[in-house]
C-alpha atoms as a PDB file:
ATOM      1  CA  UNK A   1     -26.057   3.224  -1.509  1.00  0.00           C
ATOM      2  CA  UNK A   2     -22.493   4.224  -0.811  1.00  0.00           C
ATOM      3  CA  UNK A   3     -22.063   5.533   2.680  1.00  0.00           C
ATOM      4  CA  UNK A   4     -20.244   8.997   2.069  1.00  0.00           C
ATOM      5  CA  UNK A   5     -20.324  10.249   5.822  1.00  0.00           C
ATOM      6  CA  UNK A   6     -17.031   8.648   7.097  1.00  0.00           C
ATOM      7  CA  UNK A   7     -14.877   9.747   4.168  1.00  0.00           C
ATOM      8  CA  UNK A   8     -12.998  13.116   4.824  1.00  0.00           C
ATOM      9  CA  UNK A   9     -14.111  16.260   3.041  1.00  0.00           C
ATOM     10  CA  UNK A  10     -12.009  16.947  -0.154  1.00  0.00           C
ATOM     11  CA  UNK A  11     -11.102  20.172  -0.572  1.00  0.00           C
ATOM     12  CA  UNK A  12     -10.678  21.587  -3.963  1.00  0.00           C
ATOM     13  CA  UNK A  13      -7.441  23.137  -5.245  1.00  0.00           C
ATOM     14  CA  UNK A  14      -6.865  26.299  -4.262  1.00  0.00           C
ATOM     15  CA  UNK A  15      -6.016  29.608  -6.330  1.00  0.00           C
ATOM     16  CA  UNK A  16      -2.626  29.978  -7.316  1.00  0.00           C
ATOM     17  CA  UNK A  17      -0.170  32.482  -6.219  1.00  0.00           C
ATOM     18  CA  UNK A  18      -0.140  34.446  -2.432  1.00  0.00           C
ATOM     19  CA  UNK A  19      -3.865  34.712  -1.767  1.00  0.00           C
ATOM     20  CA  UNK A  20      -3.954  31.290  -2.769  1.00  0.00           C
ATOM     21  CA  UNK A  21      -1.344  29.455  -0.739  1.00  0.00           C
ATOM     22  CA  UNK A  22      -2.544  31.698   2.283  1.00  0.00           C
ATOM     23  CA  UNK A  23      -6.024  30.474   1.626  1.00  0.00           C
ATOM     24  CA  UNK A  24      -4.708  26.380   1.452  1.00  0.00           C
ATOM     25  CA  UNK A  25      -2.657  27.655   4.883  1.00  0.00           C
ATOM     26  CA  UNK A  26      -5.842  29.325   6.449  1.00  0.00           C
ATOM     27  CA  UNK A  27      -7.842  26.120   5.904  1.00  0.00           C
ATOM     28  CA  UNK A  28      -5.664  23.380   7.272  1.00  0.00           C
ATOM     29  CA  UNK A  29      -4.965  25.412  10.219  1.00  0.00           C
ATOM     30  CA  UNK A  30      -8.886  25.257  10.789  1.00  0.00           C
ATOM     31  CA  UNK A  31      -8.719  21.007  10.107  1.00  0.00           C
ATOM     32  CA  UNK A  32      -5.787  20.941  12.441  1.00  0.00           C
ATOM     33  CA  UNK A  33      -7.691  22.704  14.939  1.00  0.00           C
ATOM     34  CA  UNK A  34     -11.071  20.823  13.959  1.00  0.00           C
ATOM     35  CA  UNK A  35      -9.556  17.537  14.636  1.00  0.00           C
ATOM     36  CA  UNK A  36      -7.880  18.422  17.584  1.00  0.00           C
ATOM     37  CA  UNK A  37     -10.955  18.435  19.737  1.00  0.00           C
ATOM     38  CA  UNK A  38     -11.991  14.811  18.317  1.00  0.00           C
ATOM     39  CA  UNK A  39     -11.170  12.530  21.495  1.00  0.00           C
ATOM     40  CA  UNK A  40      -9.164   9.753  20.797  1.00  0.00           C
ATOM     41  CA  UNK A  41      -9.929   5.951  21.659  1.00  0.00           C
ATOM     42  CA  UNK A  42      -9.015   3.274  23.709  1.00  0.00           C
ATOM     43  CA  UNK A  43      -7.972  -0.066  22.780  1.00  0.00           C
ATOM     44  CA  UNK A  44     -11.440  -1.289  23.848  1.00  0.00           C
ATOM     45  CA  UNK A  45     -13.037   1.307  21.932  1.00  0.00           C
ATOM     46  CA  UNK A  46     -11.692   0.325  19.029  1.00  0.00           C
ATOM     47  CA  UNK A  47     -12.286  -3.397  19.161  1.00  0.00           C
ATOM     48  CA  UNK A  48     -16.163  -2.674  19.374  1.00  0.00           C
ATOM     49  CA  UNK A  49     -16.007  -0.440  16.262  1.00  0.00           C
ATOM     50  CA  UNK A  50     -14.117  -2.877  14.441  1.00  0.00           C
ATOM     51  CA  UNK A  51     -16.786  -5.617  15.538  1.00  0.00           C
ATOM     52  CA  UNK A  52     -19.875  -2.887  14.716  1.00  0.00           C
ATOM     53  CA  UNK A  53     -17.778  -1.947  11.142  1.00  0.00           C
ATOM     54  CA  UNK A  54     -17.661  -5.641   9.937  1.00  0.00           C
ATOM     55  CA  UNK A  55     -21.491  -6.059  10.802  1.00  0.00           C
ATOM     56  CA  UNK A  56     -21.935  -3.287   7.684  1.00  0.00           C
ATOM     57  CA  UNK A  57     -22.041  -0.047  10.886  1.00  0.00           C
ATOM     58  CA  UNK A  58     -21.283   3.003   8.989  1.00  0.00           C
ATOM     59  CA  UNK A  59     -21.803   5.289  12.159  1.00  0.00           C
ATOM     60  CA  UNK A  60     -18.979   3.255  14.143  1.00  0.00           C
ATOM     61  CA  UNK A  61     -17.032   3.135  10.800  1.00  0.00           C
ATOM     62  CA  UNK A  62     -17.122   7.415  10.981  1.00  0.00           C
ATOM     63  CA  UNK A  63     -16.068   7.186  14.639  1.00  0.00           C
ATOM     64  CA  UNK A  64     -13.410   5.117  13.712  1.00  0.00           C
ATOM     65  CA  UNK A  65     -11.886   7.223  10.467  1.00  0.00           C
ATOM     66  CA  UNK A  66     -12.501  10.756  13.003  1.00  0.00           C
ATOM     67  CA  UNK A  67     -10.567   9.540  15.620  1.00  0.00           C
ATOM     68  CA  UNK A  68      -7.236   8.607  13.856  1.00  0.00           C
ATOM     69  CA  UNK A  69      -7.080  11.910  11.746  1.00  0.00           C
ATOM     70  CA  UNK A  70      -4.317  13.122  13.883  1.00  0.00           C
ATOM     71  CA  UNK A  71      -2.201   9.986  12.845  1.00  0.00           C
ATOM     72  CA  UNK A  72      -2.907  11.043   9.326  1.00  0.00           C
ATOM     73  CA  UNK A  73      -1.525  14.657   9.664  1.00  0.00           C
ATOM     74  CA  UNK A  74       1.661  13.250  11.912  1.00  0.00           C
ATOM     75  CA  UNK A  75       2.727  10.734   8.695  1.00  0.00           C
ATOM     76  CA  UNK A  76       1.664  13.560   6.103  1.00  0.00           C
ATOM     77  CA  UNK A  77       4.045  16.061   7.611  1.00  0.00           C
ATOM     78  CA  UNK A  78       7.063  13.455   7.159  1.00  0.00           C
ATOM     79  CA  UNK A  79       6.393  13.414   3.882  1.00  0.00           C
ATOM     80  CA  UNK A  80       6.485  16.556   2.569  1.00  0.00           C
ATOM     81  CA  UNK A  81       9.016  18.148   0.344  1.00  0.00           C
ATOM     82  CA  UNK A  82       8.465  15.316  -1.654  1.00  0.00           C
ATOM     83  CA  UNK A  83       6.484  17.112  -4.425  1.00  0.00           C
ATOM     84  CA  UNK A  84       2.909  17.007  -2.845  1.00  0.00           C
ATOM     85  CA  UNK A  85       1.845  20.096  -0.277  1.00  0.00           C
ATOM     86  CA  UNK A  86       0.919  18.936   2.828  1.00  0.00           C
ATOM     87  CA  UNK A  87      -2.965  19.251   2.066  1.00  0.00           C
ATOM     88  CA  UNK A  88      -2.696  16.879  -0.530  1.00  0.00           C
ATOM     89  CA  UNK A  89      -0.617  14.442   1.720  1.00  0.00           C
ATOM     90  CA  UNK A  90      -3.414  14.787   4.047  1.00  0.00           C
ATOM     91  CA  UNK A  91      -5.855  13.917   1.508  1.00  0.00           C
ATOM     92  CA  UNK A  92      -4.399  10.773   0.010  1.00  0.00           C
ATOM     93  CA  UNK A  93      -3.275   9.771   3.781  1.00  0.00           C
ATOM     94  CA  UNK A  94      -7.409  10.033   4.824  1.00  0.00           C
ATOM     95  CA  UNK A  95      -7.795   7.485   1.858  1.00  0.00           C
ATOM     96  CA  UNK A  96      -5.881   5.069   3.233  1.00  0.00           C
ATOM     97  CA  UNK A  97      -6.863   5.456   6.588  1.00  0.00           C
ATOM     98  CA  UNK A  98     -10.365   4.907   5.016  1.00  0.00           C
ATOM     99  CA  UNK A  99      -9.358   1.321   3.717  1.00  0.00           C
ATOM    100  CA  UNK A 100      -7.547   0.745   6.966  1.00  0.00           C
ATOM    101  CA  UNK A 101     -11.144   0.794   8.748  1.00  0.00           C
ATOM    102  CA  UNK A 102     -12.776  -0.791   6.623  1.00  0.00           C
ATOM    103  CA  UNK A 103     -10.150  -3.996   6.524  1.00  0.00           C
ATOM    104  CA  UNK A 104      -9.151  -4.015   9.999  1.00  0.00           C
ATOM    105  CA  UNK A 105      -9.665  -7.360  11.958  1.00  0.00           C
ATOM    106  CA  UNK A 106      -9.010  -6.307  15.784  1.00  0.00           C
ATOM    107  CA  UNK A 107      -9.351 -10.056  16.350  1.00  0.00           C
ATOM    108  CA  UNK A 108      -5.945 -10.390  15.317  1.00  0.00           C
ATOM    109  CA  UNK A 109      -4.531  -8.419  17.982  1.00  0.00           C
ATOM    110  CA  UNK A 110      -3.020  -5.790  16.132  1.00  0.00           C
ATOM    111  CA  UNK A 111      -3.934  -1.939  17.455  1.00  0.00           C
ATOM    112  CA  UNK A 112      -6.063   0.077  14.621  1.00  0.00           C
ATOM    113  CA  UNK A 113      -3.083   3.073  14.410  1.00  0.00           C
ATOM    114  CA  UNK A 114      -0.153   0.502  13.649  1.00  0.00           C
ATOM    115  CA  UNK A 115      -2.214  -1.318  11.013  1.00  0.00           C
ATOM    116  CA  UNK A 116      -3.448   1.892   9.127  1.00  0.00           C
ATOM    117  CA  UNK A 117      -0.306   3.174   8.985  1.00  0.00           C
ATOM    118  CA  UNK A 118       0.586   1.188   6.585  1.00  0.00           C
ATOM    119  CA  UNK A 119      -2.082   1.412   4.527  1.00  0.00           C
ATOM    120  CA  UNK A 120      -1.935   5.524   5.059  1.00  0.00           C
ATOM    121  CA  UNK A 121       1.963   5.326   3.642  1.00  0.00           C
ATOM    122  CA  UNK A 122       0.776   3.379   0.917  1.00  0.00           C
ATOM    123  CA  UNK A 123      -1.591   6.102   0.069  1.00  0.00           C
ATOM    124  CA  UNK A 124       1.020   8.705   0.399  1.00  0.00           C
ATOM    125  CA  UNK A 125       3.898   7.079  -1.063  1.00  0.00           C
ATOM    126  CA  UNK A 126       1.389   6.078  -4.351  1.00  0.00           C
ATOM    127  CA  UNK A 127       0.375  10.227  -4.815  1.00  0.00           C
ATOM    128  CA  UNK A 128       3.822  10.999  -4.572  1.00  0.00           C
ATOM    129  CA  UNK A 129       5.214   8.406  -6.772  1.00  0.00           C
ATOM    130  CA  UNK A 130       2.334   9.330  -9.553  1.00  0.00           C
ATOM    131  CA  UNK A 131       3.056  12.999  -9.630  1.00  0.00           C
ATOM    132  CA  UNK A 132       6.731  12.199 -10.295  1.00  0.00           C
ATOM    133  CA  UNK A 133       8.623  11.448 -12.869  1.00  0.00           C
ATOM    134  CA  UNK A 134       9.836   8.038 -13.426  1.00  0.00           C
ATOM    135  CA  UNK A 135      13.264   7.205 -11.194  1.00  0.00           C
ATOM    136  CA  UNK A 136      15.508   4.770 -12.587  1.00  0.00           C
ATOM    137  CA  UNK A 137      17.168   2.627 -10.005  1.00  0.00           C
ATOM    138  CA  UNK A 138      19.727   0.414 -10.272  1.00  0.00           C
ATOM    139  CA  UNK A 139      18.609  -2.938  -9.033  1.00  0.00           C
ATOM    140  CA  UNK A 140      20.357  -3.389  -5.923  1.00  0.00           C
ATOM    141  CA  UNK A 141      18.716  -0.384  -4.918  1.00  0.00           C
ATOM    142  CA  UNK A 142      15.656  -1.684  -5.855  1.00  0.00           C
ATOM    143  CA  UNK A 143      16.602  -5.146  -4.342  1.00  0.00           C
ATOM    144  CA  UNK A 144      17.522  -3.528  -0.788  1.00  0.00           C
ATOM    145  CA  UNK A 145      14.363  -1.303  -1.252  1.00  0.00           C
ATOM    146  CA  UNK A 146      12.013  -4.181  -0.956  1.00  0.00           C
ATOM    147  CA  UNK A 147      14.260  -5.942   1.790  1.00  0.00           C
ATOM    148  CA  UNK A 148      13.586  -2.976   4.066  1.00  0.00           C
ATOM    149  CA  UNK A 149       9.857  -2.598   2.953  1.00  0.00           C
ATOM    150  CA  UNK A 150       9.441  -6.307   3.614  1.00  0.00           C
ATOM    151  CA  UNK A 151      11.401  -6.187   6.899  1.00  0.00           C
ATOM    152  CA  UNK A 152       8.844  -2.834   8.053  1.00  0.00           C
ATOM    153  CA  UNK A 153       5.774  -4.804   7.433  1.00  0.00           C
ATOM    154  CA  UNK A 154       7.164  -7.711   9.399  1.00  0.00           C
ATOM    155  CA  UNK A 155       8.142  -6.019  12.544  1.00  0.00           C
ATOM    156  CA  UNK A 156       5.271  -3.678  12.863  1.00  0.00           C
ATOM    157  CA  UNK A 157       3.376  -6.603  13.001  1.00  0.00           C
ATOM    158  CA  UNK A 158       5.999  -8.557  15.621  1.00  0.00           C
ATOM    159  CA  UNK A 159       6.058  -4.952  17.532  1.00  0.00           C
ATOM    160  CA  UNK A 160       3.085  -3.887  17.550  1.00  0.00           C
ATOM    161  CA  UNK A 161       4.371  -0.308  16.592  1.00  0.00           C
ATOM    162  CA  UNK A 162       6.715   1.206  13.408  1.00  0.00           C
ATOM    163  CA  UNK A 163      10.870   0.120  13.674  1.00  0.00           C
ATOM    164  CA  UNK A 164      13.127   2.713  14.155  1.00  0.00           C
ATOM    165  CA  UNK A 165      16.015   2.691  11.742  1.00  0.00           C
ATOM    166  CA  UNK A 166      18.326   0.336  13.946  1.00  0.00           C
ATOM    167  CA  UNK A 167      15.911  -2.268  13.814  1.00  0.00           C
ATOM    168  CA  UNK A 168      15.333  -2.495  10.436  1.00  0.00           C
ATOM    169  CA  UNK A 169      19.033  -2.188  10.105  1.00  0.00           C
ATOM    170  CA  UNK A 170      19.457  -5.289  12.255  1.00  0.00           C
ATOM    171  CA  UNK A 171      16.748  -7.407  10.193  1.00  0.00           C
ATOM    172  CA  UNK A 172      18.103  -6.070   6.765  1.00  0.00           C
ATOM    173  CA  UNK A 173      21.981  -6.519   7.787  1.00  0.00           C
ATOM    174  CA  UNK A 174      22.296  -3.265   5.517  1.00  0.00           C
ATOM    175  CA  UNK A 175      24.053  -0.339   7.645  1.00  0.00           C
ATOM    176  CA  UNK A 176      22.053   2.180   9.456  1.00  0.00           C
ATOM    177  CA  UNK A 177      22.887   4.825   7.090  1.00  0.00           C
ATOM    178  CA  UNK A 178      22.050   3.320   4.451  1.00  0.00           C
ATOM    179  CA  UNK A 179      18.053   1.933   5.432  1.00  0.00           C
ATOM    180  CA  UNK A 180      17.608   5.532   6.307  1.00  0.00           C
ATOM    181  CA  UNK A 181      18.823   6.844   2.715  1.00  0.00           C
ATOM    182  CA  UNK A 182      16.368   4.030   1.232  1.00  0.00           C
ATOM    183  CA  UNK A 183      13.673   5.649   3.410  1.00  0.00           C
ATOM    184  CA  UNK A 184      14.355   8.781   2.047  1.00  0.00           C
ATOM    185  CA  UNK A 185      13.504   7.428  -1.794  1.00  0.00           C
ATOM    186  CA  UNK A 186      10.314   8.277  -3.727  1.00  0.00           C
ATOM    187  CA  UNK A 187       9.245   4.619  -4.761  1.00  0.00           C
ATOM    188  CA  UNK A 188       7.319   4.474  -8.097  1.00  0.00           C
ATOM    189  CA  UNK A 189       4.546   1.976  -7.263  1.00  0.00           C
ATOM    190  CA  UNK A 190       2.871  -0.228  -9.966  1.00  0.00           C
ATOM    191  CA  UNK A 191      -0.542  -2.371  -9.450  1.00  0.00           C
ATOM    192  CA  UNK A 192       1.905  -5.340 -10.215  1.00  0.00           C
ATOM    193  CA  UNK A 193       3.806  -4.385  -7.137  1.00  0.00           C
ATOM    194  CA  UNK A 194       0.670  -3.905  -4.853  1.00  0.00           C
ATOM    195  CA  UNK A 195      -0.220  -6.247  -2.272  1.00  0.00           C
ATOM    196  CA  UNK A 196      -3.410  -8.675  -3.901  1.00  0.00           C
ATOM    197  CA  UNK A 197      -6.831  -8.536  -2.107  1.00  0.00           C
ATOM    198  CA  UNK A 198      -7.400  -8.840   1.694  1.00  0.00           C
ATOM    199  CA  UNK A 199      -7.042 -12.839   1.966  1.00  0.00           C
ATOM    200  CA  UNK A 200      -3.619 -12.768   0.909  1.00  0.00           C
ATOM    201  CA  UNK A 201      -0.460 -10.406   1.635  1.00  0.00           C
ATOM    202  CA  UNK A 202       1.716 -10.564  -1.121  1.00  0.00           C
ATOM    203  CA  UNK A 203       1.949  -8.604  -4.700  1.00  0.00           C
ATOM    204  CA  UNK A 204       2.551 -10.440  -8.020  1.00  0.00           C
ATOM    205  CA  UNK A 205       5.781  -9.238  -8.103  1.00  0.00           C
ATOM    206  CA  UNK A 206       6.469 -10.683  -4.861  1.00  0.00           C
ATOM    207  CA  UNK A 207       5.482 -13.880  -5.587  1.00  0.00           C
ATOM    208  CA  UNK A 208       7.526 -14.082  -8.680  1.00  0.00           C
ATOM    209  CA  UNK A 209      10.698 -13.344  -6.737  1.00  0.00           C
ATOM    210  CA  UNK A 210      13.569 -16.368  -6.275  1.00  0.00           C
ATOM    211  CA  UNK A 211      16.583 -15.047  -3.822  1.00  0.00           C
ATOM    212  CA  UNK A 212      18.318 -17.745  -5.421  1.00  0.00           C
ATOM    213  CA  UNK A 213      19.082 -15.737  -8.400  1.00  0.00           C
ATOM    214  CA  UNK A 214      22.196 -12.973  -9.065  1.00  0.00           C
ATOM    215  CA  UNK A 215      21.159  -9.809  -9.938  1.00  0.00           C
ATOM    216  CA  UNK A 216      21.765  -8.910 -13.529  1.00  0.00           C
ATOM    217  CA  UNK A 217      24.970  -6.158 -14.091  1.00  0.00           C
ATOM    218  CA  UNK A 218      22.429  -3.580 -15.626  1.00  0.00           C
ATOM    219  CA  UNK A 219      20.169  -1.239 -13.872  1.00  0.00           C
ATOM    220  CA  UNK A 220      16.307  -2.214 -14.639  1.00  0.00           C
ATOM    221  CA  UNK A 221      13.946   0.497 -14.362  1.00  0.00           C
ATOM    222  CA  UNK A 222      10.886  -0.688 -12.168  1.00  0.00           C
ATOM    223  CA  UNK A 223       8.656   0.238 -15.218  1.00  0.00           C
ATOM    224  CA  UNK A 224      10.321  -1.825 -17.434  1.00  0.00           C
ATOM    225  CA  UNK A 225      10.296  -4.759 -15.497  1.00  0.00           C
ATOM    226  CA  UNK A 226       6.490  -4.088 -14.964  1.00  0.00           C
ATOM    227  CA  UNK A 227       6.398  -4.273 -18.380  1.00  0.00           C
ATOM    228  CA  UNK A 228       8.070  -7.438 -18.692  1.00  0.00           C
ATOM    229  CA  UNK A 229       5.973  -8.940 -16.561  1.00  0.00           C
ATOM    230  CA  UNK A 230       2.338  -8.017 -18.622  1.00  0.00           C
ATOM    231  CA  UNK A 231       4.069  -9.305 -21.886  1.00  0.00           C
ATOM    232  CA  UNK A 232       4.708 -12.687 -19.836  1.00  0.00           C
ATOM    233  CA  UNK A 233       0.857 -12.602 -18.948  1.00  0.00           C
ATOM    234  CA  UNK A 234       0.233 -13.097 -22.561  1.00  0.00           C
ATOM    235  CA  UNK A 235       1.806 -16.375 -22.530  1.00  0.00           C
ATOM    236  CA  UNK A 236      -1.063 -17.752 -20.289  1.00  0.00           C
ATOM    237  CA  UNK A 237      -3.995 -19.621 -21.441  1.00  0.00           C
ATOM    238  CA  UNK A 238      -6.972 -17.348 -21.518  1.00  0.00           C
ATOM    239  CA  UNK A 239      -8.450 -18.678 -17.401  1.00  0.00           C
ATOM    240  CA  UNK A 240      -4.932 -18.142 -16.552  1.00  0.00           C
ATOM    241  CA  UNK A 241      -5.074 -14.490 -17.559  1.00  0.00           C
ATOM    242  CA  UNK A 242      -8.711 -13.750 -16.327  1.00  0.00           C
ATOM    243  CA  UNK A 243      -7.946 -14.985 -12.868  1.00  0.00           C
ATOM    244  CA  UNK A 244      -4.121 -12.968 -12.467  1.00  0.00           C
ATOM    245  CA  UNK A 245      -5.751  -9.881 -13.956  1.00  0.00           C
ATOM    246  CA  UNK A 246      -8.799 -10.102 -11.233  1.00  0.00           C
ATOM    247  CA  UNK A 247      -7.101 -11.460  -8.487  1.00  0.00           C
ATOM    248  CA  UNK A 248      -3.919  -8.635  -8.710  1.00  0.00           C
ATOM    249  CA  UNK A 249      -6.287  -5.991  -9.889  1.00  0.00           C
ATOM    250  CA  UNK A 250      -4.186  -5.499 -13.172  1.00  0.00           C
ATOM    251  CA  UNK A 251      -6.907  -3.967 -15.283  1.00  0.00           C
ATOM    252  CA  UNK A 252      -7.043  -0.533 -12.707  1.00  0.00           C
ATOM    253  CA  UNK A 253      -9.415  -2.211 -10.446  1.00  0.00           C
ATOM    254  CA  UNK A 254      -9.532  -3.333  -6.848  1.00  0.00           C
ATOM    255  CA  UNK A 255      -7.655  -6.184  -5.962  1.00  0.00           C
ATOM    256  CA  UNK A 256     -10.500  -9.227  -5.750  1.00  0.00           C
ATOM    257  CA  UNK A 257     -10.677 -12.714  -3.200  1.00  0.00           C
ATOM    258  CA  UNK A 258     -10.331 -16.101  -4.447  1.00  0.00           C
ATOM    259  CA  UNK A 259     -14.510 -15.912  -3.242  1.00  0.00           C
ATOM    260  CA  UNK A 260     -15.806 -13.002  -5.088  1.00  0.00           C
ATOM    261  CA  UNK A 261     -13.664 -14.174  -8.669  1.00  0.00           C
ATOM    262  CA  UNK A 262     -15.355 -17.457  -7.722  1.00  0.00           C
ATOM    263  CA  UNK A 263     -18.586 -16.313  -7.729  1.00  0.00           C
ATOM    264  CA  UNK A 264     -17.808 -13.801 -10.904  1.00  0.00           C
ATOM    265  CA  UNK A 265     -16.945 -17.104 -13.272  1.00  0.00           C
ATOM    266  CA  UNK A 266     -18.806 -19.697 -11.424  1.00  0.00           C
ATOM    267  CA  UNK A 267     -15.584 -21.864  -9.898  1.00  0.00           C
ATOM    268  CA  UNK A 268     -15.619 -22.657  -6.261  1.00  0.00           C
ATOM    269  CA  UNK A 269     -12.645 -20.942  -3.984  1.00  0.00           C
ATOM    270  CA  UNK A 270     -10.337 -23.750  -4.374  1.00  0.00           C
ATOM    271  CA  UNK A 271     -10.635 -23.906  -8.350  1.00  0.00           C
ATOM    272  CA  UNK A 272      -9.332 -19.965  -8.456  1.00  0.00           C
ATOM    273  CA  UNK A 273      -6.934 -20.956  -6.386  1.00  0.00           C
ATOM    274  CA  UNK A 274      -5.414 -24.074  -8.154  1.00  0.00           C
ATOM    275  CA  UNK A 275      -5.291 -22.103 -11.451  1.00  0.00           C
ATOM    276  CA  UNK A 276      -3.570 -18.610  -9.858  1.00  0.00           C
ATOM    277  CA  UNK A 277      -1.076 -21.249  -8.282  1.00  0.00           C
ATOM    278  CA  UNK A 278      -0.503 -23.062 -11.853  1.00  0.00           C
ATOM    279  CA  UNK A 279      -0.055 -19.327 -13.488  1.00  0.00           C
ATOM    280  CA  UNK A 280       2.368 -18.243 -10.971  1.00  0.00           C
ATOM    281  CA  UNK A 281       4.341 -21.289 -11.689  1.00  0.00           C
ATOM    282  CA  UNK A 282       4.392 -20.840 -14.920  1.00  0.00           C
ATOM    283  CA  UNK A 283       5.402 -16.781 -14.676  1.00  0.00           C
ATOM    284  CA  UNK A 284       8.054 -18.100 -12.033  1.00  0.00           C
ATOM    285  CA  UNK A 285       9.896 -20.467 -14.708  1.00  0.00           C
ATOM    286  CA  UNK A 286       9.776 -17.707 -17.451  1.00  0.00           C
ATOM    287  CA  UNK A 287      11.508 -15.444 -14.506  1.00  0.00           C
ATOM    288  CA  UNK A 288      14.017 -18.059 -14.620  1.00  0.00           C
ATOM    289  CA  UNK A 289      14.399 -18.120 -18.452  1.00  0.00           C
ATOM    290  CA  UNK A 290      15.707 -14.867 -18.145  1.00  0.00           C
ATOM    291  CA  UNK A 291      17.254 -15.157 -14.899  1.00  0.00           C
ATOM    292  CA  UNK A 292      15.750 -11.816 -13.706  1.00  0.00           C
ATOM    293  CA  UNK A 293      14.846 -10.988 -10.296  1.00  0.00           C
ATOM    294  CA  UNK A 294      11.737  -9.069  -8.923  1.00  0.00           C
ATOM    295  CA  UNK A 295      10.625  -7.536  -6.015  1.00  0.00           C
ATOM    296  CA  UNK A 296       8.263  -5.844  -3.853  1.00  0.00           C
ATOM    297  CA  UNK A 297       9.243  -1.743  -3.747  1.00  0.00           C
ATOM    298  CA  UNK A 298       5.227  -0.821  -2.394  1.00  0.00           C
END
């Protein structure tokens, strides 16, 4: 049975109108206080939940989740005016944070808060992107988007702790200025462009890019080149397909490991693997054909 004790209340919608904001504004002033008193960990601490959370401990998996709600609330609040109120934020930021326990590896050295804040932006940045409309960016925006979103996930995990903007400027070589303008953007995120199941870290997209190429004149919206990418899955042979859909989580569902698709269609580890390396290769050449680049804007 699922355990439902270490996932966050979710609060209905409130009323419209006054008595219905002041109602949403009543309540999260009682979570903010609510969480307040939870004590937070130390480093220790947190290694032996981590240990206690992969042995299947949904107690220490609770503890966990309660004491990092603060860091949820302190990323919700910088994104709001974004289209979401910052209840919702809070919601879809408790998600992530969620995930973030349930993945994290504190053999790896990496403190709990700096790895689930990425996965409680994800969260974020996904409910805002799929309550707005679709942006069309031109694609050195989208280029330079996944250059700084690549260059994030690479120093948090060389700093131990989230760049500031003149880092990122400094790994990017794009001004200052401009990495905090990209920072600014609402990214519209696609399964395509999320990163595959927990034994690997890159998205399909990702893995189809070649720097190599120029970018075409035009600007591409993201969508469309999501598009072109599921009309290129078509081209595969059927074990191709099965194995890029499971493995990327195409079909809506979770991302899966080259173990569980194993198990799923009776092929060891290796064999999934071998056959999601020959359909990459084969997606990367009919990239080339059309000499269009892709990247990762998660």
């Amino acid at each position: 049975m699922k355990d439902e004790t270490s996932r966050p209340a979710r609060r209905g919608r409130p009323p419209s109108g006054e008595a219905g904001e002041k109602k949403t504004s009543d309540s999260v002033t009682t979570y903010f206080r609510e969480i307040s008193k939870i004590r937070l960990l130390t480093a220790a601490e947190e290694k032996a939940l981590a240990r206690r959370i992969a042995r299947g401990d949904g107690e220490a998996r609770r503890s966990l989740i309660e004491a990092n709600l603060r860091l949820v609330v302190n990323i919700a609040k910088r994104h709001l005016n974004r289209g979401l109120p910052l209840q919702d934020l809070i919601e879809e930021g408790n998600i992530g944070l969620i995930k973030s326990a349930e993945r994290f590896n504190a053999s790896k050295g990496c403190k709990f808060s700096t790895y689930a804040t990425y996965w409680i932006k994800q969260s974020i940045d996904r409910a805002i992107a799929n309550q707005a409309d679709t942006v069309r960016l031109p694609i050195h925006v989208s280029t330079d988007l996944a250059r700084v979103s690549r260059a994030e996930r690479d120093l948090t995990g060389e700093l131990g702790r989230e760049p500031d903007i003149r880092e990122l400027s400094e790994r990017t070589g794009l001004s200052g200025r401009y990495v905090k303008k990209l920072n600014g953007i609402t990214r519209k995120s696609y399964s395509l462009e999320s990163p595959v199941a927990e034994d690997a870290d890159q998205s399909l997209m990702e893995k189809l890019v070649d720097e190599t190429f120029p970018p075409p004149m035009e600007a591409i919206d993201m969508a469309d080149r999501a598009e072109k990418v599921r009309k290129w899955l078509e081209c595969l042979d059927e074990n191709e397909k099965v194995v890029i859909r499971e493995r990327f989580g195409l079909d809506g569902e979770e991302p899966k490991t080259l173990e569980t698709v194993g198990r799923e269609f009776g092929l060891t580890r290796e064999r999934v693997r071998q056959i999601e390396a020959k359909a990459i290769g084969k997606l990367k050449r009919m990239a080339e054909e059309t000499h269009t680049e892709y990247r990762d804007v998660a």
